[in-house]
N, C-alpha and C. Protein backbone atom coordinates (compact mmCIF):
# COMPACT_ATOMS: atom_id res chain seq x y z
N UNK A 1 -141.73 78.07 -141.26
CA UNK A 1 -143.03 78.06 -141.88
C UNK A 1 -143.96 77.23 -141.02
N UNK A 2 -144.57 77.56 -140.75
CA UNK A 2 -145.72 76.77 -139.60
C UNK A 2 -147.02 75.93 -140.50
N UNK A 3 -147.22 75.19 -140.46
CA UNK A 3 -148.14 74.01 -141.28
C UNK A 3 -149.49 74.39 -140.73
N UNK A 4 -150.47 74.89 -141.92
CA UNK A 4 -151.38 74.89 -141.99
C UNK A 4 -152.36 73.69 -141.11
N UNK A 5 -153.75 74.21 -140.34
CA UNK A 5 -154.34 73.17 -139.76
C UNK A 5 -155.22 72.81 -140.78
N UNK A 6 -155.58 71.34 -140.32
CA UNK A 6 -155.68 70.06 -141.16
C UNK A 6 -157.03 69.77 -140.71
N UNK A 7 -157.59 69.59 -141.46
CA UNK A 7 -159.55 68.57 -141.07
C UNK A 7 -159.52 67.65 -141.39
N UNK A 8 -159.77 66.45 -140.49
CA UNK A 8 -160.05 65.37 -141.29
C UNK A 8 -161.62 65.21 -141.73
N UNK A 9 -161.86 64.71 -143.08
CA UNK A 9 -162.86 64.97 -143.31
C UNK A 9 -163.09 63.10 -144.21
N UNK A 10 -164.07 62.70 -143.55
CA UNK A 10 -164.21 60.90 -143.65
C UNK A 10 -164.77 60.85 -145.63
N UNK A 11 -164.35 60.98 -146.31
CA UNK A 11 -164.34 60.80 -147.89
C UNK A 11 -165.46 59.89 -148.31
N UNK A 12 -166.17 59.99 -148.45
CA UNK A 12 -166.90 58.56 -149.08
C UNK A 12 -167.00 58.38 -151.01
N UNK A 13 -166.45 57.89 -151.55
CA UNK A 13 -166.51 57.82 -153.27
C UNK A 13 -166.80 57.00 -153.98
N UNK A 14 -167.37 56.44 -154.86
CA UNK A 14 -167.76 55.23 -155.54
C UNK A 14 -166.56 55.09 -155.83
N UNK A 15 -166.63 53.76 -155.95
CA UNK A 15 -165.13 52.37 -156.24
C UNK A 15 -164.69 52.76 -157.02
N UNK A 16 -165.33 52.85 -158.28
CA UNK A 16 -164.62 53.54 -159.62
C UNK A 16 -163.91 54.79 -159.52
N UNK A 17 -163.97 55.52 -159.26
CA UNK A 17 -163.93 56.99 -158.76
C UNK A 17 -162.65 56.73 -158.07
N UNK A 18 -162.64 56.40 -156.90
CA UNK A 18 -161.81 56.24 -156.35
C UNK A 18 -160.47 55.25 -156.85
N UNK A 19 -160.63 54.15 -157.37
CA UNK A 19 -159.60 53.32 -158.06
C UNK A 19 -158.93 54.58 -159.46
N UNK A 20 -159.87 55.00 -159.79
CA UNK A 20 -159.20 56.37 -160.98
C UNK A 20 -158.29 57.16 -159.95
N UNK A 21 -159.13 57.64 -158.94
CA UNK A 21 -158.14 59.05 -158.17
C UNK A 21 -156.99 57.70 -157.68
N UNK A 22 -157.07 57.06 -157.20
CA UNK A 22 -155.68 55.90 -156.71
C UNK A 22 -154.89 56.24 -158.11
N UNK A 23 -155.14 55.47 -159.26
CA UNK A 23 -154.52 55.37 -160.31
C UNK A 23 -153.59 56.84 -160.53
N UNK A 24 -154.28 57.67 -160.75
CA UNK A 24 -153.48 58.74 -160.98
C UNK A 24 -153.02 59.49 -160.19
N UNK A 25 -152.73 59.13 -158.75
CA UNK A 25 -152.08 59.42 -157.98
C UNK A 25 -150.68 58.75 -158.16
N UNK A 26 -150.67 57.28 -157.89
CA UNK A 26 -149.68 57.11 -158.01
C UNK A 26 -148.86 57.22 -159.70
N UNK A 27 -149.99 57.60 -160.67
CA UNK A 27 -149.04 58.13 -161.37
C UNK A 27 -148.09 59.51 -161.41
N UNK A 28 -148.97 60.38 -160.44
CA UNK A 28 -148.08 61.45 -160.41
C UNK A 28 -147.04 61.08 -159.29
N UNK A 29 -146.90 60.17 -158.46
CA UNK A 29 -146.05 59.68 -157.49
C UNK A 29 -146.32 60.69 -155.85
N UNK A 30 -147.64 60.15 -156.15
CA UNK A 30 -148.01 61.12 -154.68
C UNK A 30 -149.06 60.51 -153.88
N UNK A 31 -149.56 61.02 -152.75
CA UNK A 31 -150.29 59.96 -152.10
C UNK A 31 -151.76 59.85 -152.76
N UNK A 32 -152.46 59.53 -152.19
CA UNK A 32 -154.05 59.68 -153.02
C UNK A 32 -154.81 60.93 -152.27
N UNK A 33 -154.45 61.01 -150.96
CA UNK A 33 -154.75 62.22 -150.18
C UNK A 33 -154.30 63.40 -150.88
N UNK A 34 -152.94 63.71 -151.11
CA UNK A 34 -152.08 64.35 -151.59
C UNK A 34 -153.39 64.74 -152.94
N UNK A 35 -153.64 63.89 -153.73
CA UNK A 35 -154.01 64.11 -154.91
C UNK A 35 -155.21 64.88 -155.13
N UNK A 36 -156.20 64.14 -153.89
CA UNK A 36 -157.48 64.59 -154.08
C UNK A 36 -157.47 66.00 -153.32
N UNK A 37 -156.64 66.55 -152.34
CA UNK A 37 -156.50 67.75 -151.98
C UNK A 37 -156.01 68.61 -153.00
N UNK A 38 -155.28 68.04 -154.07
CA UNK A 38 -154.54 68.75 -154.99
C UNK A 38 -155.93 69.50 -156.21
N UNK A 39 -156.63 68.06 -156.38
CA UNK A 39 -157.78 67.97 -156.96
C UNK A 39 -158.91 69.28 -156.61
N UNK A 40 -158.87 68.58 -155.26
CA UNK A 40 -160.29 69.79 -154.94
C UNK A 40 -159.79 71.41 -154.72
N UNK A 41 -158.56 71.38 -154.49
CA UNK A 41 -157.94 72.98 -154.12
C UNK A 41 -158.44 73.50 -155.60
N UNK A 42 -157.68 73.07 -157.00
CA UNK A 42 -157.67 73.25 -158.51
C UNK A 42 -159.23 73.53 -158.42
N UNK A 43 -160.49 72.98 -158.42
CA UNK A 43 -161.98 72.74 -158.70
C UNK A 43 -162.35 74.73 -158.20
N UNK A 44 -161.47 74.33 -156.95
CA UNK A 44 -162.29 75.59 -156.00
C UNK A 44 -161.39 76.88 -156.79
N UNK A 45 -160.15 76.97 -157.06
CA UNK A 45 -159.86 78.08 -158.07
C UNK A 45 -160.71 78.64 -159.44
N UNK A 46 -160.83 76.96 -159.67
CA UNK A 46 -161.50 77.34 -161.19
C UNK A 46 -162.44 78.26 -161.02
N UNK A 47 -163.49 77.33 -159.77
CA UNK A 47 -164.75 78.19 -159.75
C UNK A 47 -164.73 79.80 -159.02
N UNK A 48 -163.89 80.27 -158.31
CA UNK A 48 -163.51 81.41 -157.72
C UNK A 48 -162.91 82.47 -159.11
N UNK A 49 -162.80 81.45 -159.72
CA UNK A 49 -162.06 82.12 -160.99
C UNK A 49 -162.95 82.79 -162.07
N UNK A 50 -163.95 81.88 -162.15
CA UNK A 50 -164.72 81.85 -163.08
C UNK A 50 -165.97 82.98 -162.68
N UNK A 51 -166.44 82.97 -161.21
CA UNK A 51 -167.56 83.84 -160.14
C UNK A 51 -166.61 84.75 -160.51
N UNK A 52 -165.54 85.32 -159.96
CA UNK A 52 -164.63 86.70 -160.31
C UNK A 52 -165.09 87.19 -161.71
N UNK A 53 -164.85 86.67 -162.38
CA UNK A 53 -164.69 87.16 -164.03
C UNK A 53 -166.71 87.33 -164.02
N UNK A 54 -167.28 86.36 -164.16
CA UNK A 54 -168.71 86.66 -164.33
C UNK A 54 -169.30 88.04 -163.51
N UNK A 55 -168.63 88.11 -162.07
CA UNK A 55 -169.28 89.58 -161.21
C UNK A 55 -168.67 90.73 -161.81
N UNK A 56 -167.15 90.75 -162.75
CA UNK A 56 -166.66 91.81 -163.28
C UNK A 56 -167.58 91.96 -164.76
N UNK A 57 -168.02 90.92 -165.02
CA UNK A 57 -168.54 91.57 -166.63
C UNK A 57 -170.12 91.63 -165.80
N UNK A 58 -170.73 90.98 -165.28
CA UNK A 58 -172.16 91.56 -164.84
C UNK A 58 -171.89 93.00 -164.57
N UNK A 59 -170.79 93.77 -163.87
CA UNK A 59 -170.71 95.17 -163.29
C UNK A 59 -170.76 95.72 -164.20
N UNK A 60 -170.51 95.41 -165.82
CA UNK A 60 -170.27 96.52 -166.35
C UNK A 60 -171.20 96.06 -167.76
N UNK A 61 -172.59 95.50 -167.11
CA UNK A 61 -173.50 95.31 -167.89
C UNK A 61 -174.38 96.61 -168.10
N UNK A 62 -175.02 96.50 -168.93
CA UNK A 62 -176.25 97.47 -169.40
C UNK A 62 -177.79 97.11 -169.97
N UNK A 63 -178.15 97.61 -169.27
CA UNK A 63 -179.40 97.17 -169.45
C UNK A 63 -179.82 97.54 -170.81
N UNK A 64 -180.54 96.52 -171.58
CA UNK A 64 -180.77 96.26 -172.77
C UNK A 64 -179.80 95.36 -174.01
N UNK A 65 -178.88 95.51 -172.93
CA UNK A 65 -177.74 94.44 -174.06
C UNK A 65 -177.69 93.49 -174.57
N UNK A 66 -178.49 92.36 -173.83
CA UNK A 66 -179.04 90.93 -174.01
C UNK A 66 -180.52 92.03 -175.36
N UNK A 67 -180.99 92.08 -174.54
CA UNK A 67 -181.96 92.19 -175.93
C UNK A 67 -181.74 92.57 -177.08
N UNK A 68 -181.22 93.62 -177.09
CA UNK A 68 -180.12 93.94 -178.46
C UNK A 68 -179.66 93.16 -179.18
N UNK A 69 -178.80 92.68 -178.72
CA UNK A 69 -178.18 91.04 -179.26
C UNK A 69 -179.02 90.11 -179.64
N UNK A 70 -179.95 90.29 -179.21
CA UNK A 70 -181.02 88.98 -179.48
C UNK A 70 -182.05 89.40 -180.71
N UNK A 71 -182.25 90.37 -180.20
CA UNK A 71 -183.22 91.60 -181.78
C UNK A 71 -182.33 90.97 -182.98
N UNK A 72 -180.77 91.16 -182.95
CA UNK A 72 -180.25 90.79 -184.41
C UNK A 72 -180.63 89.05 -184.62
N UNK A 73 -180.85 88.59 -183.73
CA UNK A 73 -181.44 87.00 -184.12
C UNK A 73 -181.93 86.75 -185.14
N UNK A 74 -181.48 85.61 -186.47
CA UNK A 74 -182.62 85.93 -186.90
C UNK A 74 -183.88 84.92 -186.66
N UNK A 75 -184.91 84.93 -187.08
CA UNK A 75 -186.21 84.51 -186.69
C UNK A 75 -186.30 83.10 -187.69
N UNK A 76 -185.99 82.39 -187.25
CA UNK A 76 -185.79 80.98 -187.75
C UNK A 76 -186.34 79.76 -186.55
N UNK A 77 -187.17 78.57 -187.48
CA UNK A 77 -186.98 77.50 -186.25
C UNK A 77 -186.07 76.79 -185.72
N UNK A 78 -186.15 76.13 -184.97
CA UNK A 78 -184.75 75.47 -184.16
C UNK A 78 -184.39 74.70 -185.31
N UNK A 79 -183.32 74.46 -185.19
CA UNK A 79 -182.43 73.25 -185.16
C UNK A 79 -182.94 71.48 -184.91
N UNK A 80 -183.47 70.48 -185.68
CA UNK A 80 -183.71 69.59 -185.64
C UNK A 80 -183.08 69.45 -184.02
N UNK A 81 -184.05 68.53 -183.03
CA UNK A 81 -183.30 68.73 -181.79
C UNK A 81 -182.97 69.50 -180.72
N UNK A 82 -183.29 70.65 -180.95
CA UNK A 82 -183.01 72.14 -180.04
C UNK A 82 -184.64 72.44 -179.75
N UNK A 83 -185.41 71.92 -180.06
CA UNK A 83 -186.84 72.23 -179.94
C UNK A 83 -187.63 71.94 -178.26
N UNK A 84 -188.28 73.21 -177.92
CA UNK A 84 -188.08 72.93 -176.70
C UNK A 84 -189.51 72.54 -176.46
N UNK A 85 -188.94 71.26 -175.08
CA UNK A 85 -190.02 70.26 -174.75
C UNK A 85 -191.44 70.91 -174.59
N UNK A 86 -192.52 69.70 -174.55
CA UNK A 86 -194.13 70.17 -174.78
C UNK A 86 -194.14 70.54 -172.84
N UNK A 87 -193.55 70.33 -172.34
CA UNK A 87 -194.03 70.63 -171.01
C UNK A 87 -192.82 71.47 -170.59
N UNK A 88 -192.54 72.57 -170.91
CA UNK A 88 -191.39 73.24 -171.12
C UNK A 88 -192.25 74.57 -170.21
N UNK A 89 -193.35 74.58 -170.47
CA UNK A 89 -194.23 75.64 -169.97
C UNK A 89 -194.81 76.01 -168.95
N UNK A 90 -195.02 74.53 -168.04
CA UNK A 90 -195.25 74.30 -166.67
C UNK A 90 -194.10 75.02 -165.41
């Protein structure tokens, strides 16, 4: 099996941040490198995961569907809180 090439890439993280990724590295008993590669590989699936699924249901959108759905709304004011800001319009 031939080992994938490697970047080094200079990390910069706030203290906190980083003392967490330490921490739970060595709780999984692995390096902190180890971890945060483990980390960012997982982030980049999710989101590859998530773009996949959103371009398959956009493909098999129809125009008018959102409005449809929204026609059954019913016509009520917001929600104490949900009210959208006075400069919302700009």
């Amino acid at each position: 099996m031939s080992e994938a090439r490697r970047y080094k890439y200079p990390l910069q993280l706030p203290m906190s941040l980083k003392a967490t990724a330490a921490r739970l590295a060595r709780e999984d008993g692995v390096s902190l490198n180890q971890w945060i590669t483990a980390a960012v590989a997982q982030k980049i699936g999710a989101v590859e995961t998530a773009d996949a699924l959103l371009k398959r249901r956009a493909a098999t959108a129809r125009s008018g569907d959102l409005t449809r759905y929204l026609d059954r709304a019913p016509d009520m004011p917001p929600v104490p809180g949900d009210e959208m800001p006075d400069d919302a319009s700009s």
